[in-house]
Protein backbone atom coordinates (compact mmCIF):
# COMPACT_ATOMS: atom_id res chain seq x y z
CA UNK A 1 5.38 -0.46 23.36
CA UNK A 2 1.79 -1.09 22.49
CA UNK A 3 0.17 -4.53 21.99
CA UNK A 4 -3.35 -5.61 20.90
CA UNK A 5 -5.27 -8.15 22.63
CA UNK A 6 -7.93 -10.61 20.91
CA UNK A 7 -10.22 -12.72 22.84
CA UNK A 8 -11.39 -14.64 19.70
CA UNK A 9 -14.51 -17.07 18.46
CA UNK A 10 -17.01 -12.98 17.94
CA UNK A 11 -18.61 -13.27 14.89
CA UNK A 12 -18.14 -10.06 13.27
CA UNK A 13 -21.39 -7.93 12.09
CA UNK A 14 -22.14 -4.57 10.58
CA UNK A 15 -20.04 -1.70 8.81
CA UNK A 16 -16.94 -0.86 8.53
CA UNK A 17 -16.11 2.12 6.96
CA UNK A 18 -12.92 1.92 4.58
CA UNK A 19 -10.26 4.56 4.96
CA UNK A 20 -8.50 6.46 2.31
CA UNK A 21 -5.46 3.99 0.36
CA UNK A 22 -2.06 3.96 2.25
CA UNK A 23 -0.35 3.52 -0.99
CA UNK A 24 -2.07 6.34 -2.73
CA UNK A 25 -1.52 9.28 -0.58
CA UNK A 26 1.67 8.44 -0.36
CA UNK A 27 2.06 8.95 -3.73
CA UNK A 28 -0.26 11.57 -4.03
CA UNK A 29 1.69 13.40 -1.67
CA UNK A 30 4.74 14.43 -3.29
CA UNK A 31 3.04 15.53 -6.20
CA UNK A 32 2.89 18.42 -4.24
CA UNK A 33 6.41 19.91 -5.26
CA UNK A 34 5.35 19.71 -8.78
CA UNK A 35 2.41 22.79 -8.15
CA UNK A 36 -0.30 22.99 -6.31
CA UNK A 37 -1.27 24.16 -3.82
CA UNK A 38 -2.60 20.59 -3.67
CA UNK A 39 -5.64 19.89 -1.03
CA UNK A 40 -6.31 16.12 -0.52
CA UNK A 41 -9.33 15.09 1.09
CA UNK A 42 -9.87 11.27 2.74
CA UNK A 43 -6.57 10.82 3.85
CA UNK A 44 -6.56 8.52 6.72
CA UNK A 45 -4.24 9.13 10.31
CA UNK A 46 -1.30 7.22 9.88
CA UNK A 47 2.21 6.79 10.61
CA UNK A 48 3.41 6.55 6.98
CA UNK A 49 1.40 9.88 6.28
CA UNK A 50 2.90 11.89 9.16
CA UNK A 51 6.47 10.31 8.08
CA UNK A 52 5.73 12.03 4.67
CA UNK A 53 4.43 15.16 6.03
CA UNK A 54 7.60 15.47 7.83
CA UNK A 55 9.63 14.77 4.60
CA UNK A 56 7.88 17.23 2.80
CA UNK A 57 7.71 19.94 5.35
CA UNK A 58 11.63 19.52 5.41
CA UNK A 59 11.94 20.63 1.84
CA UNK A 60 10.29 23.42 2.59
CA UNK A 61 6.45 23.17 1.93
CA UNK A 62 3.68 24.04 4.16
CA UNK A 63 2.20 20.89 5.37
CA UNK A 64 -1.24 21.24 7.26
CA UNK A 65 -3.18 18.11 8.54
CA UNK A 66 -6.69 18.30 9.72
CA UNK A 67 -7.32 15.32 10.68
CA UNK A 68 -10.80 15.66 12.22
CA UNK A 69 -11.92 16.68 8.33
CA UNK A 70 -9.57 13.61 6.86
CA UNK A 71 -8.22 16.21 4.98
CA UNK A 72 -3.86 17.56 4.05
CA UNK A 73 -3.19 20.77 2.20
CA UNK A 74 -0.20 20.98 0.91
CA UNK A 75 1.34 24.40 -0.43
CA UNK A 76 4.72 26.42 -1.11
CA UNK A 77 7.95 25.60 -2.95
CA UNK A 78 11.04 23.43 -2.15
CA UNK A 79 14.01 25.24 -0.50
CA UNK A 80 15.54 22.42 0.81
CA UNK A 81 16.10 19.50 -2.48
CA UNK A 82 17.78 16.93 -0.14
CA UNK A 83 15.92 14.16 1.56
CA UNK A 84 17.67 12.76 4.40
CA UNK A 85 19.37 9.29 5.17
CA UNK A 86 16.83 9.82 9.03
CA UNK A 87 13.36 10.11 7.34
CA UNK A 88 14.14 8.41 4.33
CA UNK A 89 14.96 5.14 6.26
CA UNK A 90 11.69 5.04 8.39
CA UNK A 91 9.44 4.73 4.53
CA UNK A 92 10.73 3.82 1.37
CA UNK A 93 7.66 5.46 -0.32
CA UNK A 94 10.33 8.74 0.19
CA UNK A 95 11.93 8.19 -2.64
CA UNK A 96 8.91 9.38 -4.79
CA UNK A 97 10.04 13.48 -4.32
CA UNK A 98 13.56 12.14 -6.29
CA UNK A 99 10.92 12.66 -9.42
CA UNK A 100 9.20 15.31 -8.71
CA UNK A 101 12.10 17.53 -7.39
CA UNK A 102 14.55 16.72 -10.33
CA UNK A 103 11.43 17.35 -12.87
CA UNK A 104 10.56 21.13 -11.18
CA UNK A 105 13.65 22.33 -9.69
CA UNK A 106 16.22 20.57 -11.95
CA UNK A 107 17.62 18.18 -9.02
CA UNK A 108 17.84 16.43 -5.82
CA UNK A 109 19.85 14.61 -3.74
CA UNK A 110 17.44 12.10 -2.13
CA UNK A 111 19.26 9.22 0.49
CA UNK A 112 18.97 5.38 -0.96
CA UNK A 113 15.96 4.01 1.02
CA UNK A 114 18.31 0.61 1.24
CA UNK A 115 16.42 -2.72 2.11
CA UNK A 116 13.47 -3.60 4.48
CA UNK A 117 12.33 -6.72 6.39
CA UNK A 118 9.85 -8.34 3.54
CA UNK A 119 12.48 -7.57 0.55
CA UNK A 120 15.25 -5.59 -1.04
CA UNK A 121 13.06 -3.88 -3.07
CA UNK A 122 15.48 -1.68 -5.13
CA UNK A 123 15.23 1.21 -7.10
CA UNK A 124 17.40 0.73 -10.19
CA UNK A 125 14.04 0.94 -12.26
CA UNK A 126 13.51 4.34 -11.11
CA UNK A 127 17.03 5.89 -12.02
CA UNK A 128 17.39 4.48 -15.31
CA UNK A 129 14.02 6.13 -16.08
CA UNK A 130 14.81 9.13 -14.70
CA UNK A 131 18.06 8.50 -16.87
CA UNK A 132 15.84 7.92 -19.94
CA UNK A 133 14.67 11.53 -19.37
CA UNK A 134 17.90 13.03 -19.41
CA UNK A 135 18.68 13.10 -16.07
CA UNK A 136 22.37 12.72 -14.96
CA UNK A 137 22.31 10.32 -12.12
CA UNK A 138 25.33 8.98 -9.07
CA UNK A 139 25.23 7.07 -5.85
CA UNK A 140 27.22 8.99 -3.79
CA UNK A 141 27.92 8.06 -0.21
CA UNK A 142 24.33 6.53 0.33
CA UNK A 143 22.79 9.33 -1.55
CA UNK A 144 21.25 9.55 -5.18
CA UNK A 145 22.56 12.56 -7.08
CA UNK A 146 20.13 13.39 -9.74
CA UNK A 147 20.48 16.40 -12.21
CA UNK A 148 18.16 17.33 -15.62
CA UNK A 149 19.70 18.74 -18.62
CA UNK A 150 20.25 22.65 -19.12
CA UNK A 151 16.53 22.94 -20.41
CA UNK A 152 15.06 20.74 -18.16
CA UNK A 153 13.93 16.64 -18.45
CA UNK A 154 12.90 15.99 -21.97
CA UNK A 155 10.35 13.11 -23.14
CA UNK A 156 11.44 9.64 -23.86
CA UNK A 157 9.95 6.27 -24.35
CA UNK A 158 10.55 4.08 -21.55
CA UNK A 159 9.86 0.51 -21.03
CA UNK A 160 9.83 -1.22 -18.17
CA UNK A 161 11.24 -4.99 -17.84
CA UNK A 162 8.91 -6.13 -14.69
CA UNK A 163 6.40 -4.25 -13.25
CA UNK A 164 7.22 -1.59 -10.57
CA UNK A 165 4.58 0.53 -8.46
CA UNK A 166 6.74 2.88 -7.64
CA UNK A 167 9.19 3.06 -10.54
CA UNK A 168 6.02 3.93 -12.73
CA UNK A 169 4.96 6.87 -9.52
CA UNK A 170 8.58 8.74 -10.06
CA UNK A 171 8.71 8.44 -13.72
CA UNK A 172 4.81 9.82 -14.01
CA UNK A 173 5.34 12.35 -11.92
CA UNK A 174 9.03 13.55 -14.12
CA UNK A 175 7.55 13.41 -17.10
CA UNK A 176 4.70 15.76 -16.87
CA UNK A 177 6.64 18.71 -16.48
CA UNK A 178 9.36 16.94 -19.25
CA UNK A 179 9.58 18.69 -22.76
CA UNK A 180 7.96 16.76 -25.13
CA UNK A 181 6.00 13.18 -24.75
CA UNK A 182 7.14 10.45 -22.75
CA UNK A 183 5.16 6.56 -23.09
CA UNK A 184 5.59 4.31 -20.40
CA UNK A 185 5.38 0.72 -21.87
CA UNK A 186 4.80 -1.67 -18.65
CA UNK A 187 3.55 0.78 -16.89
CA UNK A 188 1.56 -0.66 -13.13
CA UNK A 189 -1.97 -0.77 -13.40
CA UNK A 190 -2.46 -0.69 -9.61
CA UNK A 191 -6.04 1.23 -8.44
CA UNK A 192 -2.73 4.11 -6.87
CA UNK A 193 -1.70 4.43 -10.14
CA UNK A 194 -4.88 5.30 -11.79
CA UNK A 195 -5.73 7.96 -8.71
CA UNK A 196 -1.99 9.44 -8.91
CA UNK A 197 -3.23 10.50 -12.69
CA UNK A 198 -6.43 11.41 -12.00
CA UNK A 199 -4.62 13.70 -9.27
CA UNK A 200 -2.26 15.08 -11.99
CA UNK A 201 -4.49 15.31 -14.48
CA UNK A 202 -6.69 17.82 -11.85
CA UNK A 203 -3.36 20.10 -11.67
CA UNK A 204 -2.63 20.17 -15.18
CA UNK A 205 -1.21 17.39 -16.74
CA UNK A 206 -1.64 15.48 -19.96
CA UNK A 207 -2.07 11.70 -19.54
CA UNK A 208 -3.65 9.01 -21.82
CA UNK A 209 -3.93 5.28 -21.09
CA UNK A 210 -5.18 5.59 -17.57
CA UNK A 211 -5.86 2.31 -16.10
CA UNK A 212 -4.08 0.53 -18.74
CA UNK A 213 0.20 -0.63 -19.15
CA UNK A 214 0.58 1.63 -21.92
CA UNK A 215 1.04 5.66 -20.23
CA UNK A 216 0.89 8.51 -22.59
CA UNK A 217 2.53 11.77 -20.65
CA UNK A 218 2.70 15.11 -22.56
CA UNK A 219 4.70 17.09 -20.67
CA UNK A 220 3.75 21.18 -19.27
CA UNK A 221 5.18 23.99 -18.38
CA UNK A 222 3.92 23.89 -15.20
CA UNK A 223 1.05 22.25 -12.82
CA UNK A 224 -1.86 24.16 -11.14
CA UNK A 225 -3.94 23.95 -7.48
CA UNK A 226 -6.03 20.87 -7.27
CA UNK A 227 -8.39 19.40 -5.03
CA UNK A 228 -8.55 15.75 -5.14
CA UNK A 229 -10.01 12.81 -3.25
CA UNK A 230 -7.78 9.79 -1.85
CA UNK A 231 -9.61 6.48 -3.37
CA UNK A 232 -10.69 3.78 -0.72
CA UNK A 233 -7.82 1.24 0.44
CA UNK A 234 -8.13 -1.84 -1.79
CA UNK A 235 -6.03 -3.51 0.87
CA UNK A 236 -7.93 -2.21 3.62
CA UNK A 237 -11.03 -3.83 2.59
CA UNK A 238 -9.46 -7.19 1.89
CA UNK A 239 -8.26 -7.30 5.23
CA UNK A 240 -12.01 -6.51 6.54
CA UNK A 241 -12.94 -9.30 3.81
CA UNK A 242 -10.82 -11.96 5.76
CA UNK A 243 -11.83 -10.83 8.95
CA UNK A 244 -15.31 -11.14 8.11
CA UNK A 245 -14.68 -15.08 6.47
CA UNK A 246 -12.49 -16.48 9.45
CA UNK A 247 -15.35 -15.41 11.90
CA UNK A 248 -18.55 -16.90 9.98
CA UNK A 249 -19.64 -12.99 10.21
CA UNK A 250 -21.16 -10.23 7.66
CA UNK A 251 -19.84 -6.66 7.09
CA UNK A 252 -20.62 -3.65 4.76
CA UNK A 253 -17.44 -2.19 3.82
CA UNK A 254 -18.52 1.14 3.19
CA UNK A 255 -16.78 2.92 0.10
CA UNK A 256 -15.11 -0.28 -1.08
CA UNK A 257 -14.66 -1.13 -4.96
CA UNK A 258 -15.00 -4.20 -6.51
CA UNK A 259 -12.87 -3.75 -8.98
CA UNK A 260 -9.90 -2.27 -6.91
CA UNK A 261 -9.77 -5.97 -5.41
CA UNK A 262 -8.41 -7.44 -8.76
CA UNK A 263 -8.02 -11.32 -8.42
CA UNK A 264 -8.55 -11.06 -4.32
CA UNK A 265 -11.98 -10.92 -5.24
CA UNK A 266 -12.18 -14.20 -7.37
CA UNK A 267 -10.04 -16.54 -4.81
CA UNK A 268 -12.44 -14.97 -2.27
CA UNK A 269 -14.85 -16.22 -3.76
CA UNK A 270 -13.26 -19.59 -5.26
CA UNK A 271 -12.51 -20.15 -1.23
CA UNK A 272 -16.48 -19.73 -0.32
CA UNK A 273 -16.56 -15.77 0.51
CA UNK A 274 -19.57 -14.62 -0.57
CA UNK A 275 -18.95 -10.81 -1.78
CA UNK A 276 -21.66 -8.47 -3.53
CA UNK A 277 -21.44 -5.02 -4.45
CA UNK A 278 -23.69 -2.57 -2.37
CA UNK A 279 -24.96 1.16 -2.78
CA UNK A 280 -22.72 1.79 0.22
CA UNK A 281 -19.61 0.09 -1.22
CA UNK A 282 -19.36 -4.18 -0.60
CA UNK A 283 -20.77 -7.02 1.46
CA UNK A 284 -19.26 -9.52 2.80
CA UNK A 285 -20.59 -12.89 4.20
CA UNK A 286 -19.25 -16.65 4.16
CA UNK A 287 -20.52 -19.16 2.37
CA UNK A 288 -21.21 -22.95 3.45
CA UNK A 289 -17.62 -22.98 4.81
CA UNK A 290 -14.65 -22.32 3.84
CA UNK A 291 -11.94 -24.52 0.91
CA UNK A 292 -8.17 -24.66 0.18
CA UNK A 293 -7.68 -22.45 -2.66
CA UNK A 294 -4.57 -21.68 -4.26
CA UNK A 295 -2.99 -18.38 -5.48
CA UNK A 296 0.00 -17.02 -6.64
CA UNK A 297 0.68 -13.03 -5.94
CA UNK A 298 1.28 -10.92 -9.16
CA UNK A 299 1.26 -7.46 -10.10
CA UNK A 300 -2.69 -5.59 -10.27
CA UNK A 301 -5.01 -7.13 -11.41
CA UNK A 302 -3.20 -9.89 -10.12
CA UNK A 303 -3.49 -11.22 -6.10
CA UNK A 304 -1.86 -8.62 -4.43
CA UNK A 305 0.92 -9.32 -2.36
CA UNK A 306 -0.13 -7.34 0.27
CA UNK A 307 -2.80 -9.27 0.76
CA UNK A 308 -1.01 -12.72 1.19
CA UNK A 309 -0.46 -13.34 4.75
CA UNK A 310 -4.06 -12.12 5.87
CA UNK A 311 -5.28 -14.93 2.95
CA UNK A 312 -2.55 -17.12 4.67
CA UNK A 313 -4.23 -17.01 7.70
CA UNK A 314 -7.97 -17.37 6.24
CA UNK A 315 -6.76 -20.49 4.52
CA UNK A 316 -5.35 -21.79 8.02
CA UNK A 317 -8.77 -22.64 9.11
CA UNK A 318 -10.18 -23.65 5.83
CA UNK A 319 -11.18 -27.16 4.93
CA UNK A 320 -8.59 -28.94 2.98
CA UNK A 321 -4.96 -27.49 1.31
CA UNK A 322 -3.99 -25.05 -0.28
CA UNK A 323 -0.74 -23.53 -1.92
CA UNK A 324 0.32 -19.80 -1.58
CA UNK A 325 3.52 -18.94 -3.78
CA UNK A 326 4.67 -15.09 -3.32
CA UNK A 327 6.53 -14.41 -6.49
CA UNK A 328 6.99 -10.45 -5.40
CA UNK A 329 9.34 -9.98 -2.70
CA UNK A 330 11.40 -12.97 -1.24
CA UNK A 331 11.13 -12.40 2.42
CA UNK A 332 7.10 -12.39 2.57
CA UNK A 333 6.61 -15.44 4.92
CA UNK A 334 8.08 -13.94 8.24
CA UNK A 335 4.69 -14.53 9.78
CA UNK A 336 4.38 -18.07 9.12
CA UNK A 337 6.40 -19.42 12.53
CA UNK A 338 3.85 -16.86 14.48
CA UNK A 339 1.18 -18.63 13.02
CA UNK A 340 2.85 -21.80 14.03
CA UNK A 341 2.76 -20.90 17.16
CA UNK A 342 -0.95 -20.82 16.78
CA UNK A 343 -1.56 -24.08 15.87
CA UNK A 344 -1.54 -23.64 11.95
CA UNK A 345 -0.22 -26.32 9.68
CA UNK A 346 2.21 -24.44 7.70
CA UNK A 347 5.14 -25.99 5.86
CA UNK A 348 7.14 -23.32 3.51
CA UNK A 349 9.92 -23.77 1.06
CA UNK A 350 11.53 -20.70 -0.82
CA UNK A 351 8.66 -18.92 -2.52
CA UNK A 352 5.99 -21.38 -1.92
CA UNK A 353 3.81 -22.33 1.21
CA UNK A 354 1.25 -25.59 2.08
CA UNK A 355 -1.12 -24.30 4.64
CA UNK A 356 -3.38 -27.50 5.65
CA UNK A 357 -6.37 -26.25 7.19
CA UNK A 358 -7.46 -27.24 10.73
CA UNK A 359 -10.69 -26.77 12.62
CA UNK A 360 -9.49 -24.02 15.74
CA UNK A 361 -6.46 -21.93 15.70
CA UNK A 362 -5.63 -21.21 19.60
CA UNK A 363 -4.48 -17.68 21.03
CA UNK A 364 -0.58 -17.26 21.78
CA UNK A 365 1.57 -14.39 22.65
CA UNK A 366 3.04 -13.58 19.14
CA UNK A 367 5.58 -10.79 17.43
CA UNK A 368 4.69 -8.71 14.40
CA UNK A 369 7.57 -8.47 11.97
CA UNK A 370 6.43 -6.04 9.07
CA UNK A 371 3.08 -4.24 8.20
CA UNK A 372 0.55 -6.93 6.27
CA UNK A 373 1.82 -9.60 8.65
CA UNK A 374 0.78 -7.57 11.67
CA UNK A 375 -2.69 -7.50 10.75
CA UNK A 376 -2.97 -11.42 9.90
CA UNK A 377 -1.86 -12.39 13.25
CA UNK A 378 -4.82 -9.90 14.00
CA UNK A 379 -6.77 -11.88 11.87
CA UNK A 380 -5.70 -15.30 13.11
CA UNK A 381 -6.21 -14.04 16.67
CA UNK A 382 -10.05 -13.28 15.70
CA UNK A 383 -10.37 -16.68 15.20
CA UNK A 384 -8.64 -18.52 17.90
CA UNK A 385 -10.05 -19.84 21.16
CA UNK A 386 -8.58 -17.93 23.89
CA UNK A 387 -6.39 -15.07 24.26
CA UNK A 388 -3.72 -13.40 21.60
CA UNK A 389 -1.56 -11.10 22.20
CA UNK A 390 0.23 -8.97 19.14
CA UNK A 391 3.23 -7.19 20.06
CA UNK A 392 5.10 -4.70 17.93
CA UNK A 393 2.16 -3.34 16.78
CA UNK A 394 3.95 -0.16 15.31
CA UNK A 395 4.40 -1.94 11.96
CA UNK A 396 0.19 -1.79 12.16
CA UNK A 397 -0.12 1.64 12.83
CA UNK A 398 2.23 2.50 9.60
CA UNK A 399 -0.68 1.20 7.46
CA UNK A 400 -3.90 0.77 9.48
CA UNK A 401 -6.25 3.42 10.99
CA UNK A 402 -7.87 2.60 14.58
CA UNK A 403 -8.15 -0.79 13.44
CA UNK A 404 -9.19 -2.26 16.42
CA UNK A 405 -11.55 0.45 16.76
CA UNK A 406 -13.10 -0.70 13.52
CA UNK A 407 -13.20 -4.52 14.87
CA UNK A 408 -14.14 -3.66 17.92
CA UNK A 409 -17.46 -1.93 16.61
CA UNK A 410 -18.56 -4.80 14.71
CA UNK A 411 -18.45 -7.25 17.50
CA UNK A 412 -14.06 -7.83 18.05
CA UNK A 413 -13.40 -8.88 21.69
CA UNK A 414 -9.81 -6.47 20.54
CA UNK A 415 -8.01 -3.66 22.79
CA UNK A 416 -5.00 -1.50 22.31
CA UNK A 417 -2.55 -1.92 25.40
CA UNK A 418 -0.48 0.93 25.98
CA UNK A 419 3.26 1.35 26.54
């Protein structure tokens, strides 16, 4: 099994170029099986992607992956509407073809993604939607048995009681091919969002209130071929942000957004990150040191919670406290003991952590548990005198491309170790 190494105390300098969002191809993906044939270009190499391109190819769609050229084409129709229990379970993003299927073909039968390490994260939100549409809808021996009406899924108003990325993905992507006009009241407002309707709006659909909590979706007969580009990873360049404050260093994050960073930007900031938008994307220096903030995660433009532990471990060198409450998914502090074992001053209580800053972190052998936390043991590791090793780096890979290649060519003492 592979495992990173970190020699830390390199200042990091120069660019890093920001891949394509995790959490938007993934999305953008099965919007394949409403039309296309659908061509998306800046999609970075990584294990969630290929996991979808499997999923997809098993419905029945021609799935083609270029890699050198960033770039997945995506063409055919479904002959197979059943997504198994053995992909399903490797991504929960899977359950985004349970909209798209039901809206074009009429139904699926899609397995329950069930729970993962940082959360239960369930999908009730997305079947009473689907519901709201018409749809007919049973858990059946770990599946979800979804049917539309004779006539298809017809427009309704649905409104959402909490926010959910992924309950507003399947219900987009059923109602544009619904009869009628379906708002979405609640709706996320996540940067993934906003490119999943640009992406549907290239193939055909009718959407108002990009951007905004309030979706408009007149629904079509039928969607239409599409190019479309895969926005830059919000998360992505957050991570690089962090990197670059923990080591005193300066990168250009090529293609990154400001405004894709939401409140991550501000606490950056508030914590002594200096950040200014370039031609090239933004750059990213500290400040006269770095300062306890503290943050609570919320939905976009919120602090993301994906961003958490990697500001976990910036504020574990920072001067002073600072409190971090995760009010998304209850399991988000699984990285906290590795830290620990680090040398960070970290007490935690239910949804809330105090993370007391202290002047070196030192390097440790330490375990990865999910995806974001992988990366701030990365981080942490950057930081620390001597040597860190990462194991069960797979959880990385799901999320980040070559991402000790990126360090690496900005001054990261960081290598892979195979097997």
């Amino acid at each position: 099994m592979d495992r990173i190494r970190i020699r830390g105390g390199r200042r990091l300098s120069g660019t890093i170029p920001v891949s394509g969002a995790k959490n938007a191809v993934l999305a953008l993906m099965p919007a394949a099986l409403l039309g296309g044939p659908l061509t998306l270009e800046n999609v970075p190499d990584l294990a969630d992607v290929a996991t979808m391109s499997a999923l997809l190819a098993q419905h029945g769609l021609a799935v083609e992956h270029d890699r050198a050229a960033r770039r997945l084409a995506i063409g055919g129709a479904a002959t197979n509407l059943e997504a198994p229990y053995d992909i399903v379970r490797k991504m929960r993003a899977s359950v985004l073809v349970l909209g798209p299927l039901l809206a074009r073909y009429g139904r699926a039968r899609v397995s329950m993604p069930g729970g993962c390490a940082i959360g239960t994260r369930p999908v009730d939100l997305h079947l009473k939607a689907l519901e709201a549409l018409g749809a007919t809808v049973e858990l059946e021996a770990g599946y979800i048995e979804a049917r539309a009406p004779d006539g298809g899924l017809r427009g309704a108003k649905i409104i959402f009681p909490v926010v959910s990325v992924g309950a507003t993905e399947n219900t987009l992507m059923a109602a544009v091919l619904a009869e009628g006009e379906t708002e979405i009241v609640n709706a996320a407002r996540e940067p993934e969002i906003e490119d999943l309707c640009l992406c549907l709006m290239r193939m055909g659909a009718v959407i108002e209130g990009v951007g905004t909590d309030r979706l408009r979706v007149t629904g079509v007969r039928e969607l239409g071929a599409a190019t479309h580009r895969v926005v830059a990873d919000r998360i992505e360049a957050g991570t690089f942000a962090c990197a670059a404050a923990i080591t005193g260093g300066e990168v250009l994050l090529e293609g990154a957004r400001l405004d894709h960073l939401g409140a991550v930007a501000r606490v950056l900031r508030e914590a002594g990150v200096g950040i200014q938008e370039d031609p090239r994307g933004l750059r990213v220096t500290r400040l006269n040191g770095l300062h306890g903030v503290d943050v609570q995660t919320d939905p976009f433009p919120g602090f993301a919670t994906d961003m958490q532990a990697q500001f976990m471990a910036l504020m574990s060198v920072a001067e002073g406290a600072s409190m971090i409450t995760e009010t998304i998914f209850e399991n988000r502090f699984m990285h906290v003991p590795e830290l620990l074992r680090m040398g960070a001053r970290i007490n935690y209580h239910g949804a809330s952590a105090i993370v007391r800053g202290v002047p070196q972190l030192s390097g440790a052998p330490v375990m990865a548990t999910d995806l974001r936390a992988s990366v701030s043991l990365i981080l942490a590791g950057l930081a620390a005198q001597g040597e860190t090793i990462v194991n069960r780096v797979y959880h990385l890979d799901r999320g980040y491309e070559r991402v000790e290649e990126k360090l690496a060519a900005v001054g990261a003492e960081i290598e892979r170790l195979r097997g």
